[in-house]
Protein backbone atom coordinates (compact mmCIF):
# COMPACT_ATOMS: atom_id res chain seq x y z
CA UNK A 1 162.68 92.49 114.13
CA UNK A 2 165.50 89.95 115.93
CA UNK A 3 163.33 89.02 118.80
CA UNK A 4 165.99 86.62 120.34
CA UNK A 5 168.47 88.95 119.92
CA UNK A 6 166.23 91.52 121.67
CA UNK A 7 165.42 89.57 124.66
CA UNK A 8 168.97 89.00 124.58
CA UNK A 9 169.75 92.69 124.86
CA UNK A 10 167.08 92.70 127.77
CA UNK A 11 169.70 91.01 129.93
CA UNK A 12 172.76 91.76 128.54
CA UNK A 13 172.45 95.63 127.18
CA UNK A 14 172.92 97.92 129.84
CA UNK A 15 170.99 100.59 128.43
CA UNK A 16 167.94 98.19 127.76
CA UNK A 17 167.94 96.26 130.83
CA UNK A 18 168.23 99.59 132.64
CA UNK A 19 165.23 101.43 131.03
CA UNK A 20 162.82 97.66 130.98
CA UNK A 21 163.94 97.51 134.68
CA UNK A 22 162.90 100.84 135.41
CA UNK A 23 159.86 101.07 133.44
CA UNK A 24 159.06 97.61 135.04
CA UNK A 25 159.26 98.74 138.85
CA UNK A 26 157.07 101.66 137.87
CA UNK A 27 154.38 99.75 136.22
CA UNK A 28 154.62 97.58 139.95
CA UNK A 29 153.96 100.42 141.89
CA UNK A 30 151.79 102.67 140.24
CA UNK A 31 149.53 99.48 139.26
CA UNK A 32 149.26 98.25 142.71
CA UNK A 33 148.93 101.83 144.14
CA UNK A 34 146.58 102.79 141.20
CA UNK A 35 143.95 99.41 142.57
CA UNK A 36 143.09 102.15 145.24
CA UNK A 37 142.56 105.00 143.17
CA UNK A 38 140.26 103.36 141.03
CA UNK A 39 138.28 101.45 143.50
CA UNK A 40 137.34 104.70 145.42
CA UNK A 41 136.31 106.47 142.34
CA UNK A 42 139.89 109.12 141.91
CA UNK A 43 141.20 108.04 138.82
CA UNK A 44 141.14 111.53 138.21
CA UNK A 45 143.93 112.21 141.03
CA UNK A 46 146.69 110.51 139.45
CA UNK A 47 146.18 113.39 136.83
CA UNK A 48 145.78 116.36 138.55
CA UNK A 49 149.01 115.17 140.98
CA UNK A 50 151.35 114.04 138.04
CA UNK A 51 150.42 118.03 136.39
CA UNK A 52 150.80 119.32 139.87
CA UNK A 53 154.32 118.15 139.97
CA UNK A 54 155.70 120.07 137.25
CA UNK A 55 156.11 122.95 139.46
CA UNK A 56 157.79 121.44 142.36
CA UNK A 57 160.36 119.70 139.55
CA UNK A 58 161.01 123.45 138.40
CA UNK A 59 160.97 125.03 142.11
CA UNK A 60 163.38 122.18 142.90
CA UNK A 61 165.50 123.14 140.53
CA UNK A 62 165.55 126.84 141.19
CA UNK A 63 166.17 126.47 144.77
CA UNK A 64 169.23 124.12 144.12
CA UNK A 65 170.54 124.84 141.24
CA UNK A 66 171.10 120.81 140.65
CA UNK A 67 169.46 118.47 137.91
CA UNK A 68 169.69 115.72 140.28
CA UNK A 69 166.56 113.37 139.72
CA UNK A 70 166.64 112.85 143.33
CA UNK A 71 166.16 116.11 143.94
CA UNK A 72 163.91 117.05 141.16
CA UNK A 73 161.58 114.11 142.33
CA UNK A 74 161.61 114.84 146.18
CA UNK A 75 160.14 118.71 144.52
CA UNK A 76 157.61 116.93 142.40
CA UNK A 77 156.61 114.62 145.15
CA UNK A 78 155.83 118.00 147.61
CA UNK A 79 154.13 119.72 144.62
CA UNK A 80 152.14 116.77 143.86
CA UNK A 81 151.14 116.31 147.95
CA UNK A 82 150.43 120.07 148.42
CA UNK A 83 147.93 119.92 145.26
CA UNK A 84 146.21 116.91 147.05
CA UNK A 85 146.14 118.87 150.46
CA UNK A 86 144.53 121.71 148.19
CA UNK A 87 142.16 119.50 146.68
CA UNK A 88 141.00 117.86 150.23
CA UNK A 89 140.63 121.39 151.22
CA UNK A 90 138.42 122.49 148.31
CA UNK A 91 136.01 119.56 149.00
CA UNK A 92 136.18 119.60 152.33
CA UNK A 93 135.42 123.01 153.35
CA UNK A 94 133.27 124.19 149.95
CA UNK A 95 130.45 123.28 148.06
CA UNK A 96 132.85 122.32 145.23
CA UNK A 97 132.61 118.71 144.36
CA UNK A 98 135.42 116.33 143.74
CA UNK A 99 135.53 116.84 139.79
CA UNK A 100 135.81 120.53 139.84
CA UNK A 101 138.27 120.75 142.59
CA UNK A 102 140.79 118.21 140.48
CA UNK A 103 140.04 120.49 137.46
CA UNK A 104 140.84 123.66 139.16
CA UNK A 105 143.94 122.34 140.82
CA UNK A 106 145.61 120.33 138.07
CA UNK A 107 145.28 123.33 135.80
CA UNK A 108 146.54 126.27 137.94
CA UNK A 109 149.50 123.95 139.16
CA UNK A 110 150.41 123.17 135.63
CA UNK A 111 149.95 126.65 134.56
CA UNK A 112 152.43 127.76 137.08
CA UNK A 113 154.80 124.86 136.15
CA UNK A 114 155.09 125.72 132.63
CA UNK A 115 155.49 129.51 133.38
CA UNK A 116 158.36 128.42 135.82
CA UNK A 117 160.28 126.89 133.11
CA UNK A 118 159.53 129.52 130.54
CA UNK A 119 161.42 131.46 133.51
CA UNK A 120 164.21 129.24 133.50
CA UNK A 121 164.66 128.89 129.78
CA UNK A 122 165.44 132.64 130.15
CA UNK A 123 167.77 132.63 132.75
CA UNK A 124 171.44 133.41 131.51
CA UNK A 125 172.84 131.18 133.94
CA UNK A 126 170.54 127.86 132.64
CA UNK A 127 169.02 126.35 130.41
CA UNK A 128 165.45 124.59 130.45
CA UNK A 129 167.83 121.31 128.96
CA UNK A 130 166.93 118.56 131.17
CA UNK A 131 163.68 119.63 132.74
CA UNK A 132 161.48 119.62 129.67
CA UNK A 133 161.60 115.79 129.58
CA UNK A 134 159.73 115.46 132.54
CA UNK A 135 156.46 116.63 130.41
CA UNK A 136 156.78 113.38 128.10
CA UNK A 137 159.24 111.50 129.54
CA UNK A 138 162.53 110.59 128.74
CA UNK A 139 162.98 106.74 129.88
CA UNK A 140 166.36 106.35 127.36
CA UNK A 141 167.87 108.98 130.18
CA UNK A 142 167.39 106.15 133.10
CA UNK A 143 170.64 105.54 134.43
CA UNK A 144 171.17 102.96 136.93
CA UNK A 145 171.53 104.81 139.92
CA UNK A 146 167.88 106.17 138.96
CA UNK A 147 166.83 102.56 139.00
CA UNK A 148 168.05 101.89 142.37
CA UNK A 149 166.41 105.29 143.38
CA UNK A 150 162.86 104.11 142.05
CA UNK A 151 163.39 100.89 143.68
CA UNK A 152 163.87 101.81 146.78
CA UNK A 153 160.87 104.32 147.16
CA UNK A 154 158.88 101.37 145.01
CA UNK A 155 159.33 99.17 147.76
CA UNK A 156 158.71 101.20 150.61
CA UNK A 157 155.35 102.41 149.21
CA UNK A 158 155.02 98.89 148.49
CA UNK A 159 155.94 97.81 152.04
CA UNK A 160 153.84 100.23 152.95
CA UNK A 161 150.63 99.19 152.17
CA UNK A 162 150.90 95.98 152.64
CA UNK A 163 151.45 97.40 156.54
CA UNK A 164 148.30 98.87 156.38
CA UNK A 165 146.55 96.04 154.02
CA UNK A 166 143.65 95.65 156.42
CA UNK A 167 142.93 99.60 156.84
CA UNK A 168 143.52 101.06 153.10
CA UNK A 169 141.29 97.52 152.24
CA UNK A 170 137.97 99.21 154.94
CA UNK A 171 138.97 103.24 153.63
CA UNK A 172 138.52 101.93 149.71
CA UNK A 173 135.74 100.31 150.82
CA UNK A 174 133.52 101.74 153.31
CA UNK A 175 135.35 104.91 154.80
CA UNK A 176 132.11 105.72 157.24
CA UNK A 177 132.43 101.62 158.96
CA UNK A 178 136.14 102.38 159.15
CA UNK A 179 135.27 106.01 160.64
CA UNK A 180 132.81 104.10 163.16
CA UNK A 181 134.88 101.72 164.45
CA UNK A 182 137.61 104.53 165.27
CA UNK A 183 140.06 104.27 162.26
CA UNK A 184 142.01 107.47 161.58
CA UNK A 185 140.40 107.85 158.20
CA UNK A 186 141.97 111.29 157.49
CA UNK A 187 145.56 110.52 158.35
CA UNK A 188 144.33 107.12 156.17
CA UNK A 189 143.39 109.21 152.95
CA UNK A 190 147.11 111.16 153.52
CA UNK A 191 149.00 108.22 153.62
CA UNK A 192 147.74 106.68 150.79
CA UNK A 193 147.46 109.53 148.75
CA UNK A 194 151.41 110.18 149.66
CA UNK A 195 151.94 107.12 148.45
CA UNK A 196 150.12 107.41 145.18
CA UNK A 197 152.01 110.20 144.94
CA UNK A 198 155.40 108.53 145.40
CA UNK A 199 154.11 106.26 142.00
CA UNK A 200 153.39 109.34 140.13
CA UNK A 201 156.81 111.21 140.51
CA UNK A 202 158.71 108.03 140.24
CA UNK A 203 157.54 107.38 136.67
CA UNK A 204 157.50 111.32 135.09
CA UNK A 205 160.77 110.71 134.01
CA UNK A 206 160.13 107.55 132.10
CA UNK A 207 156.74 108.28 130.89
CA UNK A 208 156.18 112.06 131.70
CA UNK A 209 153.62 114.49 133.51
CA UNK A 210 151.10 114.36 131.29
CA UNK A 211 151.14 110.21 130.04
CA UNK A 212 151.19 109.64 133.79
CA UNK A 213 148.07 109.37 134.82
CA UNK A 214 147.21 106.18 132.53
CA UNK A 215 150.14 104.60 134.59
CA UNK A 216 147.79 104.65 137.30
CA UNK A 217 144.43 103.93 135.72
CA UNK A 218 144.96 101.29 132.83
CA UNK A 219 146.62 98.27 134.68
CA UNK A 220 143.82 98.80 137.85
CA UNK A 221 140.95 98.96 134.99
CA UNK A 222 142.47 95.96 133.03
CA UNK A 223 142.87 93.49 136.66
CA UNK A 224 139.52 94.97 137.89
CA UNK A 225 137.88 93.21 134.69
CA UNK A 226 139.30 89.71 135.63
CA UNK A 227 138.34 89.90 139.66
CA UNK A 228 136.61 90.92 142.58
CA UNK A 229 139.00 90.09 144.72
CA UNK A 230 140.97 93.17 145.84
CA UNK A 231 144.16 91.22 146.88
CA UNK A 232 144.22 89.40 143.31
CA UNK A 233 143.30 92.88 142.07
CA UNK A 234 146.47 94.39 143.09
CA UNK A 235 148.97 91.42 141.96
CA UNK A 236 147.59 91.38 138.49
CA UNK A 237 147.62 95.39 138.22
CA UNK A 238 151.37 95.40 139.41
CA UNK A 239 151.69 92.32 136.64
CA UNK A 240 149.91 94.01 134.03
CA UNK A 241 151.95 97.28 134.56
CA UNK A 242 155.64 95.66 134.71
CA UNK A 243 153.94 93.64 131.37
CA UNK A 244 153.42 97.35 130.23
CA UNK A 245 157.01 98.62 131.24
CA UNK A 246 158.70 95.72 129.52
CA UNK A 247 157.05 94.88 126.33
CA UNK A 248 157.10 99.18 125.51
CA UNK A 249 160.90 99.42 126.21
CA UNK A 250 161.28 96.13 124.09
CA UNK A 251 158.57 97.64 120.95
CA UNK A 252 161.03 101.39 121.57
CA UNK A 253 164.52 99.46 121.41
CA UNK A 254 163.27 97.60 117.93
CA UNK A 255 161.81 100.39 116.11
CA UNK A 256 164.03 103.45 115.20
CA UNK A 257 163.32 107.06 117.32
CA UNK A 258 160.08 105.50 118.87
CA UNK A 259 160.23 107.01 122.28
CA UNK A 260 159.38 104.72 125.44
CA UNK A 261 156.89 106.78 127.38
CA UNK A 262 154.49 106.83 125.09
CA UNK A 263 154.91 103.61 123.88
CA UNK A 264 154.55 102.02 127.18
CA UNK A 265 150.96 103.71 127.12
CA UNK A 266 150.18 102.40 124.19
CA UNK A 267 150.93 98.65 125.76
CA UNK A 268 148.76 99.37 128.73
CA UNK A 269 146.07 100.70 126.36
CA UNK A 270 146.37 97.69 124.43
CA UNK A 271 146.11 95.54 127.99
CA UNK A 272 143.12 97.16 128.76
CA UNK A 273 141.22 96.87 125.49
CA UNK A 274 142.09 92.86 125.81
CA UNK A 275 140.45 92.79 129.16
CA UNK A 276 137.73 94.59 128.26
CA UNK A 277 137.01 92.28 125.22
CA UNK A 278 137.67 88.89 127.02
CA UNK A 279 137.54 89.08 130.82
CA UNK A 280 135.22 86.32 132.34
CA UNK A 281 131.81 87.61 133.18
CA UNK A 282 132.44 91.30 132.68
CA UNK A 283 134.86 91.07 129.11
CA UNK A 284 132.34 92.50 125.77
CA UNK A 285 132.82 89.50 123.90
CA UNK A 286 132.51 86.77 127.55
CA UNK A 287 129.39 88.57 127.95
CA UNK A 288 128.39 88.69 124.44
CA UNK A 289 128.86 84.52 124.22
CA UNK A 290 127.28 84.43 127.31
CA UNK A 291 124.37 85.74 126.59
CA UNK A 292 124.13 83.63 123.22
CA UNK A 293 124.18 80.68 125.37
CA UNK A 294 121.55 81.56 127.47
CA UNK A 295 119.33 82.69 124.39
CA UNK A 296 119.74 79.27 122.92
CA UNK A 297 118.98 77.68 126.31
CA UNK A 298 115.69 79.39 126.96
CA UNK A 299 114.41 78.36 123.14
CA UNK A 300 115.34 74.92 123.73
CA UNK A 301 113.30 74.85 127.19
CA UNK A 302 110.90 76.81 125.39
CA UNK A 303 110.63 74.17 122.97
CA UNK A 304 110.20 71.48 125.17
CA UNK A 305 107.31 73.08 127.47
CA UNK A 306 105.36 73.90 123.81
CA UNK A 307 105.82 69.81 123.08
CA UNK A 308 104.99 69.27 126.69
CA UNK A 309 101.49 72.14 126.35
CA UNK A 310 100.88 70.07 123.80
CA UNK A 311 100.87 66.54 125.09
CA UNK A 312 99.06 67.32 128.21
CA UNK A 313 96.21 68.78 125.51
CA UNK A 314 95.81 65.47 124.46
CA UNK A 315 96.99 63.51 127.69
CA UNK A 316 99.27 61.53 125.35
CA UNK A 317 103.13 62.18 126.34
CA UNK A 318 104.00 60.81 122.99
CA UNK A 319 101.70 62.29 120.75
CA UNK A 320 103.29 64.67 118.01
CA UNK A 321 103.17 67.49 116.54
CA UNK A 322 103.50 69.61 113.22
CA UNK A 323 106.58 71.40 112.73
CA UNK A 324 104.22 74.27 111.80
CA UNK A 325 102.15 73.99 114.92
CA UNK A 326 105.70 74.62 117.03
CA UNK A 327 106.70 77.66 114.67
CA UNK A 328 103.76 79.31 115.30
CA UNK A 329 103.88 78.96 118.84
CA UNK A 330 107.27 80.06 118.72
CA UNK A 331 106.59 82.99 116.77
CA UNK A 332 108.88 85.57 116.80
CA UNK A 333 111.70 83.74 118.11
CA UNK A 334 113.05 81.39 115.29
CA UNK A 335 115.43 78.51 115.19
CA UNK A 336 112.51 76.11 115.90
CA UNK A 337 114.10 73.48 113.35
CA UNK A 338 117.73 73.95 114.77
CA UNK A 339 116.27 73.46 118.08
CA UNK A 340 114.50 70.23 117.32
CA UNK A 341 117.92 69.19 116.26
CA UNK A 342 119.62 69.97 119.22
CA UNK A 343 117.16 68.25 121.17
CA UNK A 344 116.88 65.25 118.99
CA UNK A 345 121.05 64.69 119.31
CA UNK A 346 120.25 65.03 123.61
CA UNK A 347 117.68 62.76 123.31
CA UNK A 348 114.78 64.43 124.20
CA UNK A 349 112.52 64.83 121.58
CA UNK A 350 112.57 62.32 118.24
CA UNK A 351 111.09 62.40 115.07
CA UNK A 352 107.69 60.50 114.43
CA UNK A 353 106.93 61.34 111.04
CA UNK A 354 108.46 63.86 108.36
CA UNK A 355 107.72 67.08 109.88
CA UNK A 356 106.22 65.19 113.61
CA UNK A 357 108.20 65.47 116.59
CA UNK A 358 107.10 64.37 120.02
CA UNK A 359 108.75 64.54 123.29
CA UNK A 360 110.87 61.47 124.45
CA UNK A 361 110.64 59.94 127.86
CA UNK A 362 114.05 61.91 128.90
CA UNK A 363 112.38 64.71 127.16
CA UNK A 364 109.18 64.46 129.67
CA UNK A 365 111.58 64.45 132.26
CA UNK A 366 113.20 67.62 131.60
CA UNK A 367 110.22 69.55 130.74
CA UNK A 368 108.72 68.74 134.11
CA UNK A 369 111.73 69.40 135.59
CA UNK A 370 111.77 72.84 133.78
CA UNK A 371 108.32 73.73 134.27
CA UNK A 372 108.36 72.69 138.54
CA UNK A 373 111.99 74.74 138.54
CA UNK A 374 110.01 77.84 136.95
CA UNK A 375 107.13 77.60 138.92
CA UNK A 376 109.26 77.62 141.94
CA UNK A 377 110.90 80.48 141.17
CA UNK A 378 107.52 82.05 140.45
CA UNK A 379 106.15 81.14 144.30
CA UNK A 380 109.62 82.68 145.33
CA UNK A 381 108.62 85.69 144.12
């Protein structure tokens, strides 16, 4: 693999800059968009509205008669709107939870999509050519004017909510507070789920109806490892999806017939799995050290107050002890000699005899100090 003549192609190929610059604006939108989805628990929409748009794509098409992507995206973005209208409606007004709603919707909508184009694969007057890619994407058919198409209905969603920054912030939040202090709630939900929908239909073409959906989950799950902060949330999902875009039209340029779509997927997959593994305070392996540390922290003080038990028994700070007298009071816990050690370089406990360690005067310190911190916490309680 050339990479310096690839990142050179980045800029200077039109076909490559094109399809990195398009899958880069959607992996902007639908990450910051998708930091809303997740956070109030409908990861599950971007799914059921990315199937739901397969109809409108194929209605669009009927009704015109063009392959437009204009128009085929203004028929997936209805399509995908309608289906959330349906779904609101389902929860709303039966005893059909959330779940079952998106299930039932995403599947009769796609039904009815693919039975539309089965239609139009038959018709003697077109072919099915052109529409099919919207399923798995087709990001090597971006042209330029597709580009500018994405990024001006990126930015407006974009512009958007950061209009409404202070009201989606309360309805992904607390939605009954924003209700009580006389937000709009339900014209809230619509506009935001309009514009989740706008970052669905923008990227079927590059990544396709049914790969969409991870568009809009991975880069939120990935940024909501690394924060709590909902501002920083959405900067480093937009970052993490244009990271996503870029390095999967790079990986599909270098490797023979390896289509973008899914490739880009793959990159996000491979985001998340790195935050998951080393996130501060919530990554596997940050927790995992973590919780090493503090293991090893609690046997040293557990150390200490055993050497410090033990002096006050014989109201001699510096007595010692028996190595053996320490591992049996540390029974079941181990690393008594590695302990000592660790202790012995801080220098709070030495080494009397072979086999005799007593506390220090730092040591005496600290184990008062640990014993009056415990205790405290003890009263607290």
């Amino acid at each position: 693999m050339d990479v310096p003549g690839l990142f050179s192609d980045l800029f200077f190929d039109y076909t490559l800059r094109t399809i990195a610059l398009g899958s880069a604006i959607l992996g902007i939108v639908s990450g910051a968009l998708g930091s809303y989805a997740v956070l109030r628990k409908q990861s599950l929409l971007g799914d059921a509205m990315s199937h739901a748009a397969l109809p409108g794509i194929a209605l669009a098409f009927l009704l015109t008669g063009s392959k437009m992507p204009l128009v085929l995206i203004v028929g997936a973005a209805a399509a995908g709107w309608v289906a959330t209208l349906f779904i609101m409606s389902i929860v709303n007004t039966t005893r059909v939870k959330y779940d079952t709603a998106l299930g039932m919707v995403l599947s009769v909508f796609f039904g009815f999509g693919l039975v539309l184009l089965t239609i139009i694969q038959k018709r003697p007057d077109a072919t099915q050519a052109g529409l099919d890619k919207f399923l798995f994407g087709q990001a090597a058919a971006l042209l330029e004017r597709d580009v500018v198409t994405m990024g001006i209905l990126g930015a407006s969603a974009i512009l958007i909510t950061m209009l409404l920054w202070k009201e989606f912030k309360l309805l992904s939040f607390d939605p009954d507070f924003a209700s009580t202090l006389g937000f709009p709630v339900r014209i809230l939900d619509i506009i935001l789920t309009t514009l989740i929908v706008i970052a669905i239909v923008l990227g079927l073409q590059t990544v396709g109806v049914v790969l969409m959906s991870a568009m809009i989950v991975a880069p939120a799950a990935s940024a909501r490892q690394w924060t709590d902060n909902l501002g920083i949330m959405i900067i480093l999902s937009a970052f993490f999806g244009a990271l996503a875009g870029i390095s999967g039209a790079l990986l599909s340029a270098s490797v023979p017939r390896l289509p973008t779509g899914p490739t880009i997927v793959v990159s996000v997959s491979v985001i998340v799995i790195v935050s998951m593994l080393l996130a501060p305070r919530r990554g596997i392996l940050w927790r995992w050290w973590r919780e090493r540390r503090q293991r090893g922290r609690l046997r040293l003080e557990g150390i200490l107050e055993d050497l410090y038990s033990l002096a006050l028994e014989h109201n001699d700070p510096g007595h010692a002890h028996s190595l053996s007298v320490l591992r049996l009071m540390s029974a079941g816990k181990g690393g008594v000699e590695k302990s000592l050690e660790i202790l012995s370089e801080r220098g709070l406990v030495r080494a009397v005899r072979p086999g005799e360690w007593a506390l220090t005067t730092a040591g005496l310190e600290e184990a008062e100090k640990t014993m009056s911190e415990r205790s405290g916490m003890s009263d607290e309680r």
